[in-house]
C-alpha atoms as a PDB file:
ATOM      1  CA  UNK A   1      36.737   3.415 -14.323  1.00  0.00           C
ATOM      2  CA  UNK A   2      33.553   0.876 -14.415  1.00  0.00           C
ATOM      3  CA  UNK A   3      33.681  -2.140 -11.996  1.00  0.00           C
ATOM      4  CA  UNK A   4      34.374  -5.235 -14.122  1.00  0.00           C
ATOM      5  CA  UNK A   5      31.847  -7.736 -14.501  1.00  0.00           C
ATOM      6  CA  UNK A   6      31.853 -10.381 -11.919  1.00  0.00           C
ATOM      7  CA  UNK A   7      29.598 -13.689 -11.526  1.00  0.00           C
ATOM      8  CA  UNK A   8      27.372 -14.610  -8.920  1.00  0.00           C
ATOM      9  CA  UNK A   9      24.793 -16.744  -7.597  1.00  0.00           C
ATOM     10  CA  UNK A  10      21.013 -16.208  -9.187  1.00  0.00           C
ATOM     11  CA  UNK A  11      19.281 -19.113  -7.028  1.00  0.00           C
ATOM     12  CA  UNK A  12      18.896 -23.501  -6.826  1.00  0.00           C
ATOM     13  CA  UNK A  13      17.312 -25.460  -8.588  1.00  0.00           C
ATOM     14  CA  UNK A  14      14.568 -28.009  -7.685  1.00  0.00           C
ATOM     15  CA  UNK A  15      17.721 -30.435  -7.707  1.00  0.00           C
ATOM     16  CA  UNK A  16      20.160 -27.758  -6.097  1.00  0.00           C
ATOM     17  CA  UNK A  17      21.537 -27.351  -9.376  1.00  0.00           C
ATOM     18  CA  UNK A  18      23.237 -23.112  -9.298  1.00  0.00           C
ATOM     19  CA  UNK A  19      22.387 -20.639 -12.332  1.00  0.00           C
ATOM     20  CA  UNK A  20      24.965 -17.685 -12.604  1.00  0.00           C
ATOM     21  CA  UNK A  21      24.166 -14.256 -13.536  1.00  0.00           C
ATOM     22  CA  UNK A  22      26.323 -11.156 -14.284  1.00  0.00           C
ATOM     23  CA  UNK A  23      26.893  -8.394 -11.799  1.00  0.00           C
ATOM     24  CA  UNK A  24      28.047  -4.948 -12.699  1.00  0.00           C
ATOM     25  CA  UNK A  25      28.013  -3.168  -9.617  1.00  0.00           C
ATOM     26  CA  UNK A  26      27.618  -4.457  -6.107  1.00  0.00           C
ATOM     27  CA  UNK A  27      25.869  -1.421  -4.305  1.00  0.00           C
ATOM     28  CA  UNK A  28      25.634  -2.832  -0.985  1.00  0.00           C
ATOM     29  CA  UNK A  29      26.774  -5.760   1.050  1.00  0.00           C
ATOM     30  CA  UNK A  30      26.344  -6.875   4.532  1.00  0.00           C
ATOM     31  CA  UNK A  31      26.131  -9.735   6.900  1.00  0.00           C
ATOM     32  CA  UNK A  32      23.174  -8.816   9.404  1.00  0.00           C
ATOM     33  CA  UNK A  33      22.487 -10.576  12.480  1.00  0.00           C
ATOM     34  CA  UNK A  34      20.465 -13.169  10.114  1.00  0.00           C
ATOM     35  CA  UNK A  35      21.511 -13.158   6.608  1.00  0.00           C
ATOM     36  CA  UNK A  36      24.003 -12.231   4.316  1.00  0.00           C
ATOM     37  CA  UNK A  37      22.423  -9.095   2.348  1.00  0.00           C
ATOM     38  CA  UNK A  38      23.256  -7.594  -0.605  1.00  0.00           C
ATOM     39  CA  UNK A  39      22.122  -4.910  -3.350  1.00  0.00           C
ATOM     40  CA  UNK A  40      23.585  -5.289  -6.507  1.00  0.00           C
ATOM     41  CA  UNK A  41      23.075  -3.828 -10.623  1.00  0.00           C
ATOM     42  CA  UNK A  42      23.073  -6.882 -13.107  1.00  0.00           C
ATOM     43  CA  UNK A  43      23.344  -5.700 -16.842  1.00  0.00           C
ATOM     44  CA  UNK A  44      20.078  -8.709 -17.973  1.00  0.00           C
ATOM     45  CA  UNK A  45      18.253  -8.231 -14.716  1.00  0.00           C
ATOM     46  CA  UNK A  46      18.558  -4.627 -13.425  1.00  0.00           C
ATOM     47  CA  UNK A  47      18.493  -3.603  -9.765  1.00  0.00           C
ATOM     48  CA  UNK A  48      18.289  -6.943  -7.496  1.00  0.00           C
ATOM     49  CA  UNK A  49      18.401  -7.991  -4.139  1.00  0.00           C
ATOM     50  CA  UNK A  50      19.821 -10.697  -2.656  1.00  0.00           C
ATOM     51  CA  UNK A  51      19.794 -12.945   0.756  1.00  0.00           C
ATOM     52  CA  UNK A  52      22.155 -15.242   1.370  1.00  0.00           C
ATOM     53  CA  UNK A  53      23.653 -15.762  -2.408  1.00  0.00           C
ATOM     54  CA  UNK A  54      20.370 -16.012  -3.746  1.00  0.00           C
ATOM     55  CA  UNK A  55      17.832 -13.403  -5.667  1.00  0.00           C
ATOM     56  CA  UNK A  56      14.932 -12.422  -4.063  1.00  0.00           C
ATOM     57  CA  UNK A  57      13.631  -9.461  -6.238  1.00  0.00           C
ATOM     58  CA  UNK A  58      14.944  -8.316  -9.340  1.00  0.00           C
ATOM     59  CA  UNK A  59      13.834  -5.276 -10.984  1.00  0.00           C
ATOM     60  CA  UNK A  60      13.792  -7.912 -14.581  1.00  0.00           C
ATOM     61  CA  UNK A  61      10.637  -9.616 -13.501  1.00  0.00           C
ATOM     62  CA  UNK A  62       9.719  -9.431 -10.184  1.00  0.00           C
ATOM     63  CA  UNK A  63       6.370  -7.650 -11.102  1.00  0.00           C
ATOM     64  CA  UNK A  64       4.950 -10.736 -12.346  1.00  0.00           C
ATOM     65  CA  UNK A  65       5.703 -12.583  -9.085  1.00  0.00           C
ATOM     66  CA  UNK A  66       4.412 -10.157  -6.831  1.00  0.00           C
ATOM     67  CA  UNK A  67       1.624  -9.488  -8.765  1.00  0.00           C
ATOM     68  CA  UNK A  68       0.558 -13.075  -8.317  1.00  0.00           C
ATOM     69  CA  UNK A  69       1.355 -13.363  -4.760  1.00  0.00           C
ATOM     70  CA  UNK A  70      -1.027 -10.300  -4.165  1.00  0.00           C
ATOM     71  CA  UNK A  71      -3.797  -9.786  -6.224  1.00  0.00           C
ATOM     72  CA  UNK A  72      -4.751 -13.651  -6.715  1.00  0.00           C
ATOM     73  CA  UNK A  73      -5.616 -13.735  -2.886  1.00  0.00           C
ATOM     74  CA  UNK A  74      -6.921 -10.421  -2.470  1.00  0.00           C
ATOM     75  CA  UNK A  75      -9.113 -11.188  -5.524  1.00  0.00           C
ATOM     76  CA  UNK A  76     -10.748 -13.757  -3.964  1.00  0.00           C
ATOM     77  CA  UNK A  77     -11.108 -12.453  -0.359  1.00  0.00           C
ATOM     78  CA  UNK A  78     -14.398 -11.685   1.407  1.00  0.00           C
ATOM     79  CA  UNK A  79     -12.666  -7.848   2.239  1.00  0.00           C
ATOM     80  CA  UNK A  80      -9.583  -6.228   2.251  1.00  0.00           C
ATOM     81  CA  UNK A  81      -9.497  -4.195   5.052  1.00  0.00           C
ATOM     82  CA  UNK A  82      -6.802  -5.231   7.402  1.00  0.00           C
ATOM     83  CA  UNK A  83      -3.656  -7.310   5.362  1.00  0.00           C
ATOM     84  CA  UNK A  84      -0.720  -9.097   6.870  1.00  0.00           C
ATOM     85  CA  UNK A  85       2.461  -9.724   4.745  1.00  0.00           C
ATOM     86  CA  UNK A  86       4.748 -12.261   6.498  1.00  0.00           C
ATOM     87  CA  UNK A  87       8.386 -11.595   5.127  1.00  0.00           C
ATOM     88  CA  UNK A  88       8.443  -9.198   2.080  1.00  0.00           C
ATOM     89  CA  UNK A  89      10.814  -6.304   3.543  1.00  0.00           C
ATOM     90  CA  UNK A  90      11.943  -5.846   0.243  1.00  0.00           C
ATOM     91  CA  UNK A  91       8.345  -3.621  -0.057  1.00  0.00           C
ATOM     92  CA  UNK A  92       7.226  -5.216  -3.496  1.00  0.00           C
ATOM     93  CA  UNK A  93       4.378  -7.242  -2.040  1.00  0.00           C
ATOM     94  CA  UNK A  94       3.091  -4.390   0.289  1.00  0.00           C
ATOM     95  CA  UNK A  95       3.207  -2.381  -2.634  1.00  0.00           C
ATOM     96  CA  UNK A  96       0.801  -4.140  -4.855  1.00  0.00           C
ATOM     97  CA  UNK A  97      -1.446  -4.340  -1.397  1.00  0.00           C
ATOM     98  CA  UNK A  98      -1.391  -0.551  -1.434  1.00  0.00           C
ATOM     99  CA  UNK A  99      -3.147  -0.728  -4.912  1.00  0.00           C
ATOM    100  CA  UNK A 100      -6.261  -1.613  -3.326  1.00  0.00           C
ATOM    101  CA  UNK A 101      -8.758   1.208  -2.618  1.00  0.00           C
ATOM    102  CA  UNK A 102     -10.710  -0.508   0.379  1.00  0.00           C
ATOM    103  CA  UNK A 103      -7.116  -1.442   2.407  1.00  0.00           C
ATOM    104  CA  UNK A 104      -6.404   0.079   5.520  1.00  0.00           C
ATOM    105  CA  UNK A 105      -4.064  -1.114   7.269  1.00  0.00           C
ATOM    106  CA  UNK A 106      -1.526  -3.383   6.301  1.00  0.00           C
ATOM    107  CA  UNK A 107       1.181  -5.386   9.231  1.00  0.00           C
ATOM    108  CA  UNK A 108       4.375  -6.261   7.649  1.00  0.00           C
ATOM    109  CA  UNK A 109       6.197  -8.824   9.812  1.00  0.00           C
ATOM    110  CA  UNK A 110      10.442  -9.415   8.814  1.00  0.00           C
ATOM    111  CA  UNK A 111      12.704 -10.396  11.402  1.00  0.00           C
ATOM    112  CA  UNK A 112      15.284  -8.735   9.552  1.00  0.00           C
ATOM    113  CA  UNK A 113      15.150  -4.969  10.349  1.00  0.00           C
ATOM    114  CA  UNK A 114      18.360  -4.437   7.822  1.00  0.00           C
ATOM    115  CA  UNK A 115      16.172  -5.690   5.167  1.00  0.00           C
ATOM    116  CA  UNK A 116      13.487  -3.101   5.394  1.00  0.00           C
ATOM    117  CA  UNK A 117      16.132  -0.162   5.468  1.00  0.00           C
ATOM    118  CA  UNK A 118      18.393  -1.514   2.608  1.00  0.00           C
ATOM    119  CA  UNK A 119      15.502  -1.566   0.544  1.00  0.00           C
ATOM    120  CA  UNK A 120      13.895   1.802   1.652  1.00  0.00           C
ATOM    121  CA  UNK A 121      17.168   3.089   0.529  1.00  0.00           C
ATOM    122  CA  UNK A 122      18.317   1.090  -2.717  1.00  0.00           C
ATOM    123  CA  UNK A 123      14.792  -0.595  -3.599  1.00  0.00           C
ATOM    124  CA  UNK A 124      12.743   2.543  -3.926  1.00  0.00           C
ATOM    125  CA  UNK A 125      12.562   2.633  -8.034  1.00  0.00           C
ATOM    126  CA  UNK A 126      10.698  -1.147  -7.529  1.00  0.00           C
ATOM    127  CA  UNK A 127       8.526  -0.595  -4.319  1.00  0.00           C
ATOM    128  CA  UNK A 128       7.669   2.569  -4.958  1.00  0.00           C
ATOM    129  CA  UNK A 129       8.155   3.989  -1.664  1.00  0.00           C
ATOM    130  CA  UNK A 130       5.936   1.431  -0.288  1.00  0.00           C
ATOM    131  CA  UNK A 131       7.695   1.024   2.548  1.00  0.00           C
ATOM    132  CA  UNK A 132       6.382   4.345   3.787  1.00  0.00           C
ATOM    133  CA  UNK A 133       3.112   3.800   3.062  1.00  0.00           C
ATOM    134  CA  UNK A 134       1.103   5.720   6.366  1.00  0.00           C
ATOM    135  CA  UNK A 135      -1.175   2.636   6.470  1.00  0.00           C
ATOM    136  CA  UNK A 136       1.930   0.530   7.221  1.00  0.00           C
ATOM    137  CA  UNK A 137       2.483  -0.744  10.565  1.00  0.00           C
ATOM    138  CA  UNK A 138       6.430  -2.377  10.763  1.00  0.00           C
ATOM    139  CA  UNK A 139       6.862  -4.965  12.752  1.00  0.00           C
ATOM    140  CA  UNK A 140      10.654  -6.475  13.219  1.00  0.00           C
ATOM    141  CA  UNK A 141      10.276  -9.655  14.840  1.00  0.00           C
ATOM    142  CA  UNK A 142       9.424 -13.757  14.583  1.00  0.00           C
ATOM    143  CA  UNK A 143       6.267 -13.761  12.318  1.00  0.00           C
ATOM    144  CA  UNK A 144       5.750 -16.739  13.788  1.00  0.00           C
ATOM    145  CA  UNK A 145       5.448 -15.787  17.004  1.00  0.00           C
ATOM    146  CA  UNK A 146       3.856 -12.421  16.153  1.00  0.00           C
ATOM    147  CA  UNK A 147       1.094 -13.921  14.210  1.00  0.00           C
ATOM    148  CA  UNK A 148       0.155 -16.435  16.892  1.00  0.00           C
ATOM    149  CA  UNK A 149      -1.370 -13.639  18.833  1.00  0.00           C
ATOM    150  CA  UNK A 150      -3.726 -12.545  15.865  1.00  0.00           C
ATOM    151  CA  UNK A 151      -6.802 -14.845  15.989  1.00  0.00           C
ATOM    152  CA  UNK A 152      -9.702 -13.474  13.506  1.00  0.00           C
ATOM    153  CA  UNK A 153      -7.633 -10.271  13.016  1.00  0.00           C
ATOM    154  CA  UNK A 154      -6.924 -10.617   9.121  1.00  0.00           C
ATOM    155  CA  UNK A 155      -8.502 -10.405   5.538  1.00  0.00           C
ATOM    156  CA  UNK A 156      -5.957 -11.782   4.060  1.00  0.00           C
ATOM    157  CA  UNK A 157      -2.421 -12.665   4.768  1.00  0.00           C
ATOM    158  CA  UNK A 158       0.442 -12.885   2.098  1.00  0.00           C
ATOM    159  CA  UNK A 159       3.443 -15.165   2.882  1.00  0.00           C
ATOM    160  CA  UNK A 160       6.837 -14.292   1.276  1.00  0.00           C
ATOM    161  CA  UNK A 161       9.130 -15.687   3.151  1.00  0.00           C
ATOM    162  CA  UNK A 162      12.408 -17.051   2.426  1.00  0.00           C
ATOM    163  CA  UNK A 163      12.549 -20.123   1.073  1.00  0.00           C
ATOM    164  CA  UNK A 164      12.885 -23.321   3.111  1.00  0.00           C
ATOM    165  CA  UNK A 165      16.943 -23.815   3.413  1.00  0.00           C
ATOM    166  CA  UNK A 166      18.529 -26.185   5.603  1.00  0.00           C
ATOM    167  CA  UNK A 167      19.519 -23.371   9.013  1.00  0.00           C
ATOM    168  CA  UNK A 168      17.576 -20.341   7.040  1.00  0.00           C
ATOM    169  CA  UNK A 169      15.400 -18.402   9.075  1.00  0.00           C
ATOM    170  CA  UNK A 170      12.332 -19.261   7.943  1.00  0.00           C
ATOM    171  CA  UNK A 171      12.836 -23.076   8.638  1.00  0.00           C
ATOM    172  CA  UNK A 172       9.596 -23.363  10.797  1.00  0.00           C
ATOM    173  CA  UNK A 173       7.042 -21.099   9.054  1.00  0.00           C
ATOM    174  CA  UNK A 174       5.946 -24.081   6.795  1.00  0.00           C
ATOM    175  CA  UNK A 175       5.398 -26.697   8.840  1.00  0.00           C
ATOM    176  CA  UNK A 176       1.549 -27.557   9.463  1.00  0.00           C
ATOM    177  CA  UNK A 177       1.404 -26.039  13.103  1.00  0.00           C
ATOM    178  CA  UNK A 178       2.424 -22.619  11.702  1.00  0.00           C
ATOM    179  CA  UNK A 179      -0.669 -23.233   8.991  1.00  0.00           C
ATOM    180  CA  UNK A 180      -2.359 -23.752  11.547  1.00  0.00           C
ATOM    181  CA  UNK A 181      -1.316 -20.465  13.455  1.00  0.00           C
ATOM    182  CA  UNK A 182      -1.898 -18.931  10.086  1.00  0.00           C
ATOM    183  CA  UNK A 183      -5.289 -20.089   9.544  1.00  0.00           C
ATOM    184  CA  UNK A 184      -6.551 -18.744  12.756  1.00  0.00           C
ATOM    185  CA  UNK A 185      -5.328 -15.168  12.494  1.00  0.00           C
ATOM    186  CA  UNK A 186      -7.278 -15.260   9.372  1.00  0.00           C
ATOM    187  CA  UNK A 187     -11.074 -13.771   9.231  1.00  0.00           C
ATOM    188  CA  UNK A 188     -13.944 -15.820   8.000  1.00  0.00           C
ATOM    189  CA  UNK A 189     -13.594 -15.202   4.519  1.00  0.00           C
ATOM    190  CA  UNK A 190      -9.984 -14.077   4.646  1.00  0.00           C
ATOM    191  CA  UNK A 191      -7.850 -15.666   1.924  1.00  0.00           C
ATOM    192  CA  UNK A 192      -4.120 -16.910   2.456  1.00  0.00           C
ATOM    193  CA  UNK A 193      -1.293 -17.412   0.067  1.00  0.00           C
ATOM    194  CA  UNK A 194       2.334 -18.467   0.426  1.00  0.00           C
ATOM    195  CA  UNK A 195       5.315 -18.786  -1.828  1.00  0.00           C
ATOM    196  CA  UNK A 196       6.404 -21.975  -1.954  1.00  0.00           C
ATOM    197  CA  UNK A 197       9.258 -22.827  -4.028  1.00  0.00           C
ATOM    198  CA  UNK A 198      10.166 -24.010  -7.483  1.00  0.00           C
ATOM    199  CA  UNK A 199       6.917 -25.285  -9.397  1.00  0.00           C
ATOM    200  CA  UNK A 200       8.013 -28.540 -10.177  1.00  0.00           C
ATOM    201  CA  UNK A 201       9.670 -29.606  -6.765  1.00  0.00           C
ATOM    202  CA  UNK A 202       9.149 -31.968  -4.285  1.00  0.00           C
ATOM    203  CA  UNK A 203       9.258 -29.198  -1.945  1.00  0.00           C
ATOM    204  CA  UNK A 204       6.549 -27.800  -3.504  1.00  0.00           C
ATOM    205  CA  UNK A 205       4.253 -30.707  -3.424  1.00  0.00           C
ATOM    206  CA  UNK A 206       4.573 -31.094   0.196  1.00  0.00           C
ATOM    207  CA  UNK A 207       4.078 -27.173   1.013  1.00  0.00           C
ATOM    208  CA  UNK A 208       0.515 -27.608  -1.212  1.00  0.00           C
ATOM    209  CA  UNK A 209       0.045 -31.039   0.817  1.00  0.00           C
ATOM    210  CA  UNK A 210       1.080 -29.662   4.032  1.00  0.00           C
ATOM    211  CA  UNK A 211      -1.858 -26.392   3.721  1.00  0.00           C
ATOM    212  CA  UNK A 212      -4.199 -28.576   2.063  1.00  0.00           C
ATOM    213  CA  UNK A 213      -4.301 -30.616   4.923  1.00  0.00           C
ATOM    214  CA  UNK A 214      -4.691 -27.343   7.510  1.00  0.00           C
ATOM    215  CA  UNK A 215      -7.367 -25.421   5.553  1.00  0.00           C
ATOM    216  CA  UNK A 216      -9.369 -28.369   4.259  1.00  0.00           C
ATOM    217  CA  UNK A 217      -8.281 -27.691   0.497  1.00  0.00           C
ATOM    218  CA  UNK A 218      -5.881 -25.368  -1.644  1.00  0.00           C
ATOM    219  CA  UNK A 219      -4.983 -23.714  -5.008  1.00  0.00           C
ATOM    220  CA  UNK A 220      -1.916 -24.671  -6.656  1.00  0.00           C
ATOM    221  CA  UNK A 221      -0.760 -21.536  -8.386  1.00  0.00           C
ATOM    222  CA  UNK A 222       2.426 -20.392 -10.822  1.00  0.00           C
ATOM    223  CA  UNK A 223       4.338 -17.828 -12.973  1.00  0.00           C
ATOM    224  CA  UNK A 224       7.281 -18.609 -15.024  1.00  0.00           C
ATOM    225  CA  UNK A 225      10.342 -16.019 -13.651  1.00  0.00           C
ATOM    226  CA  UNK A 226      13.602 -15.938 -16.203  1.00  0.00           C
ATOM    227  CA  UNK A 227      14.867 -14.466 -13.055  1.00  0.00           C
ATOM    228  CA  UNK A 228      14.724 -17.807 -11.098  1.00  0.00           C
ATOM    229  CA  UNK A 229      15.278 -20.016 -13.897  1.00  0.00           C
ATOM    230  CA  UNK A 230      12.011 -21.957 -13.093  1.00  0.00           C
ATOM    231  CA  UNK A 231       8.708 -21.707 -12.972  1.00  0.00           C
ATOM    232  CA  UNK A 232       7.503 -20.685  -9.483  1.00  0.00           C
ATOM    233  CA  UNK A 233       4.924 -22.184  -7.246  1.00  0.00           C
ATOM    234  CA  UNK A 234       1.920 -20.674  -4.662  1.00  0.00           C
ATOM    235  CA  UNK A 235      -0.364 -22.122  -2.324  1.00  0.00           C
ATOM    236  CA  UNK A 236      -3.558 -20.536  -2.023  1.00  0.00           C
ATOM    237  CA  UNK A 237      -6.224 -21.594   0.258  1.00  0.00           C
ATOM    238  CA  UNK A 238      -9.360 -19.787   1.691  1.00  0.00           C
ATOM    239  CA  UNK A 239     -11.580 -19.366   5.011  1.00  0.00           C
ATOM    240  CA  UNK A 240     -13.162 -21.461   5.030  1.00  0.00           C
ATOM    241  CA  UNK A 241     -13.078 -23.163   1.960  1.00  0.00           C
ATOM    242  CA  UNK A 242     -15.976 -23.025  -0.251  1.00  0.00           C
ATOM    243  CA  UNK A 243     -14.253 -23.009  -4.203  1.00  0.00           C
ATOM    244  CA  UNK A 244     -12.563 -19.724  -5.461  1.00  0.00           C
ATOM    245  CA  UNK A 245     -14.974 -16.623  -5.220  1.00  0.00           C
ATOM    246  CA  UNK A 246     -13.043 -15.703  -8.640  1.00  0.00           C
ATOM    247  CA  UNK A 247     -12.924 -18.718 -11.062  1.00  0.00           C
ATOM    248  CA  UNK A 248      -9.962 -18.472 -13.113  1.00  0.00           C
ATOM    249  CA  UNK A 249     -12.591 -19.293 -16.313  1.00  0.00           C
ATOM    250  CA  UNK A 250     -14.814 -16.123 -15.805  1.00  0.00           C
ATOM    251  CA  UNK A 251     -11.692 -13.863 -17.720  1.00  0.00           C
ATOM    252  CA  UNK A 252     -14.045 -10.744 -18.261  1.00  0.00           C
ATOM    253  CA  UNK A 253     -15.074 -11.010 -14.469  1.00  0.00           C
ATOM    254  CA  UNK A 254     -11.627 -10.885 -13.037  1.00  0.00           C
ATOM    255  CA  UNK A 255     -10.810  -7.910 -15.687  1.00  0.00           C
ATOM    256  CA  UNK A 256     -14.186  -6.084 -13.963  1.00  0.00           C
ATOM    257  CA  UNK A 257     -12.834  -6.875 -10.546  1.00  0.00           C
ATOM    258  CA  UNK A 258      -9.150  -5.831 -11.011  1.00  0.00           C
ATOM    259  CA  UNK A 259     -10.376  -2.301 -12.236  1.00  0.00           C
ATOM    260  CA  UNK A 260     -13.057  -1.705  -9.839  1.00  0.00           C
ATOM    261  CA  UNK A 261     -10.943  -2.406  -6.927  1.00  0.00           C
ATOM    262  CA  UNK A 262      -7.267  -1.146  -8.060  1.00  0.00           C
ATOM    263  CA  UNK A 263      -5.753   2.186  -8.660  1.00  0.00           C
ATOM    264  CA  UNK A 264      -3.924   2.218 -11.751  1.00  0.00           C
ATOM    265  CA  UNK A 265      -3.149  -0.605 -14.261  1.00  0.00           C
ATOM    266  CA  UNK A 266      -0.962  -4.008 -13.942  1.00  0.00           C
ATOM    267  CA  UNK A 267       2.023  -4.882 -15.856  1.00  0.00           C
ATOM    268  CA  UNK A 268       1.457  -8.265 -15.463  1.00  0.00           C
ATOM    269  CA  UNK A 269      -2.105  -9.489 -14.408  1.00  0.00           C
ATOM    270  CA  UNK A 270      -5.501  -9.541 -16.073  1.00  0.00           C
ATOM    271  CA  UNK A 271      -8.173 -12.164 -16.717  1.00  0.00           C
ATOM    272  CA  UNK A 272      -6.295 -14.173 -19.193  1.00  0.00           C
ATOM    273  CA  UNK A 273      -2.581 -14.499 -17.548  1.00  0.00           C
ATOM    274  CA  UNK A 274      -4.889 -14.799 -13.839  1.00  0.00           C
ATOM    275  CA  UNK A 275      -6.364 -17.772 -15.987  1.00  0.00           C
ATOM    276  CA  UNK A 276      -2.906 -19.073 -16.551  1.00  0.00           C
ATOM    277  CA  UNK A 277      -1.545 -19.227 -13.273  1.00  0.00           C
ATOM    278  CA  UNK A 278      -4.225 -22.231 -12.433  1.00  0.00           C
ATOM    279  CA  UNK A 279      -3.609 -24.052 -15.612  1.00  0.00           C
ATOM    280  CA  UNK A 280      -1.427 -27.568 -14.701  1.00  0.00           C
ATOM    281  CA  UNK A 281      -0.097 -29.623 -17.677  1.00  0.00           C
ATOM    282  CA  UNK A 282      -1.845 -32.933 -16.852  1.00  0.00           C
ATOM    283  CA  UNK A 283       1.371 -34.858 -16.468  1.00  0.00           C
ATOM    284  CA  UNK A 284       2.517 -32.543 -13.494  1.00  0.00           C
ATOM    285  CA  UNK A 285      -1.102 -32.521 -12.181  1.00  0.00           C
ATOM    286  CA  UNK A 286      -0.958 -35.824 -11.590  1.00  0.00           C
ATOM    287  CA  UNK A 287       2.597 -35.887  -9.603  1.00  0.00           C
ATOM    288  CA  UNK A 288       0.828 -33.036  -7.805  1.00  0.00           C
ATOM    289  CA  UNK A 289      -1.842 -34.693  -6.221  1.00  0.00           C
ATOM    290  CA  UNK A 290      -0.645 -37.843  -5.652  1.00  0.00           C
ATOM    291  CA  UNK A 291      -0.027 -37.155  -1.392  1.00  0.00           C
ATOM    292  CA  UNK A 292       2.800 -36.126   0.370  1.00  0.00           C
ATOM    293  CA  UNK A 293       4.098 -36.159   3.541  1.00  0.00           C
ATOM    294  CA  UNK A 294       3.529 -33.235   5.550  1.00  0.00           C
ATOM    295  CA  UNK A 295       5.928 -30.650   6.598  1.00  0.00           C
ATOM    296  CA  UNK A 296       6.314 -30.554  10.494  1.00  0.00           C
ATOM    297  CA  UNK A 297       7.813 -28.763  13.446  1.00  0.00           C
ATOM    298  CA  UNK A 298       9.441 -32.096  14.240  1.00  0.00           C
ATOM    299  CA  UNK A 299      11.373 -32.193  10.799  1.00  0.00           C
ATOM    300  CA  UNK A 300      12.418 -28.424  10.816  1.00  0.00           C
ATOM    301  CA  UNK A 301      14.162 -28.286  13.827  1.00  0.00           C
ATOM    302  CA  UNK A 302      16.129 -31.260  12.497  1.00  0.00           C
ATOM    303  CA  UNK A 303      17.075 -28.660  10.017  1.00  0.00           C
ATOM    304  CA  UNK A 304      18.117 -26.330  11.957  1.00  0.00           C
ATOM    305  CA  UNK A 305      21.793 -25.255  12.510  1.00  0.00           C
ATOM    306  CA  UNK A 306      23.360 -23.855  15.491  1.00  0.00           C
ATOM    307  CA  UNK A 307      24.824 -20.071  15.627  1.00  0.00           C
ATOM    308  CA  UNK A 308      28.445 -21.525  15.410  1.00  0.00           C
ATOM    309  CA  UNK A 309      27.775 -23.798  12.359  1.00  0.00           C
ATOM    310  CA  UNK A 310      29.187 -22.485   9.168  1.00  0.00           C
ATOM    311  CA  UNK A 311      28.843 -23.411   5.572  1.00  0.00           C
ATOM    312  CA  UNK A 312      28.424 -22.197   2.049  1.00  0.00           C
ATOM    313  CA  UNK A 313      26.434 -25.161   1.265  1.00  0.00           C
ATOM    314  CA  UNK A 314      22.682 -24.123   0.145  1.00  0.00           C
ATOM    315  CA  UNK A 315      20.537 -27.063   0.263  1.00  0.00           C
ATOM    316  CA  UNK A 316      16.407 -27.320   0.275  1.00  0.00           C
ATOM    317  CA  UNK A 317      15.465 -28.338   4.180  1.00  0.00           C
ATOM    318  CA  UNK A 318      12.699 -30.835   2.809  1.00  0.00           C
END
């Protein structure tokens, strides 16, 4: 007999309004030693994973984030030798990195060990094995703290982290001292992106503010997900910062670069949608880049909550 359909979750809203989606079969659940984590089979968004109630990767859409997170950075970087994804356990990122011919070695950094085996297990029609990948060095620990001991070490490093959630466990990796941890471990000529919430938010304005401020300038990026019920925001930035290496407007250019330094084809990504993830409407432009505050140790650990706090409430930490 077939599991009924039950409702869950899909993510917040810029004003912490909840979408619900249908679940048909929960394959997995557990509470780890961080996060609530489960695996679960929607019948509008396919195989998806969750952390803490809300939907990290579904097997719907999540090509056309990940392929933005990676290839718009590694585009634009000097080399691609040595990458560093922050976060992504879930083995999507790491395995649009593996596309790249010239990569050879790649650090990913989650805290959450459960993560990494969960998806290994019930991920491996989406990350294609990634996580397995013999260039892949695993690393289960603070990224934070790992990446602090990295100066000059990386070509590029991919943030996909959690997003920033009042007691979530990325609270202090985007604050403008971790940028600035960040920015160091990069090599001259290494490229940097994070995800950084919903488009539109005023989260996202101070995450673009915040690395703006650290690496001298930044790219505002996004990709509409039906997944997420938004569109969703990136902050690129380079080092050091001399204007994209890849203008969005040169469309036959990035088509030349994407096959002459990827295996295989794209789903998602090619000169013209590459062109589309820089293009603002002018009205949100100008809420954009008119300044805002910047994100700080200081505030996060105000954000924080303590091992015995409990509470269903999900609300944006900034």
């Amino acid at each position: 007999m077939s599991q009924p359909e039950r409702v869950r979750y899909l993510t917040l809203d810029f004003l912490n309004n909840y979408f619900l989606f249908k679940v048909s079969k929960v394959l997995f659940s557990e509470k780890t030693k961080f996060q609530k984590l489960e695996v679960l089979e929607s019948p509008d968004f396919g195989l998806c994973l969750l952390l803490d109630g809300l939907i990290q990767v579904s097997e719907y859409d999540e090509y056309r984030y990940h392929e933005t997170l990676v290839h718009v950075p590694l585009l634009n970087a000097e080399s691609r030798r040595r990458i560093a994804i922050l976060g992504g356990g879930d083995g999507c990122a790491l395995r649009e990195v593996s596309k790249y011919k010239d990569v050879e070695r790649v650090d990913l950094v989650d805290i959450d060990r459960r993560v990494v085996e969960i998806s290994s297990k019930y991920l491996s029609r989406i990350n294609k094995g990634s996580l397995k990948n013999k260039k892949v060095k695993l690393f289960f620990t603070d990224a934070r703290k790992f990446i602090s001991s990295k100066k000059n070490t990386y070509d590029s490093i991919i943030i996909d982290l959690t997003d920033p959630l009042e007691g979530g466990p990325s609270i202090l990796l985007y604050s403008k001292e971790f940028y600035r941890i960040v920015y160091e471990a990069l090599r001259p000529g290494g490229s940097f992106i994070t995800q950084a919430t919903t488009f539109q938010s005023i989260q996202f304005r101070r995450i673009f503010w915040t690395v703006k401020k650290v690496f001298g300038d930044a790219v505002p990026l996004h990709v509409y997900m039906k997944t997420f019920c938004d569109d969703w925001g990136f902050v690129m930035s380079l080092k050091p910062w001399n204007g994209l290496r890849l203008p969005p407007e040169n469309v036959e250019e990035v088509d030349n670069r994407i096959s002459k330094l990827i295996r295989g084809k794209l789903r998602y990504l090619n000169g013209k949608t590459y062109l589309s993830n820089f293009i603002i409407p002018p009205e949100e432009n100008n809420v954009l880049m008119k300044p805002a505050k910047e994100i700080t140790d200081r505030e996060a650990l105000k954000k924080t909550k303590k091992e015995t706090e409990e509470s269903t409430d999900i609300t944006w930490a900034f």
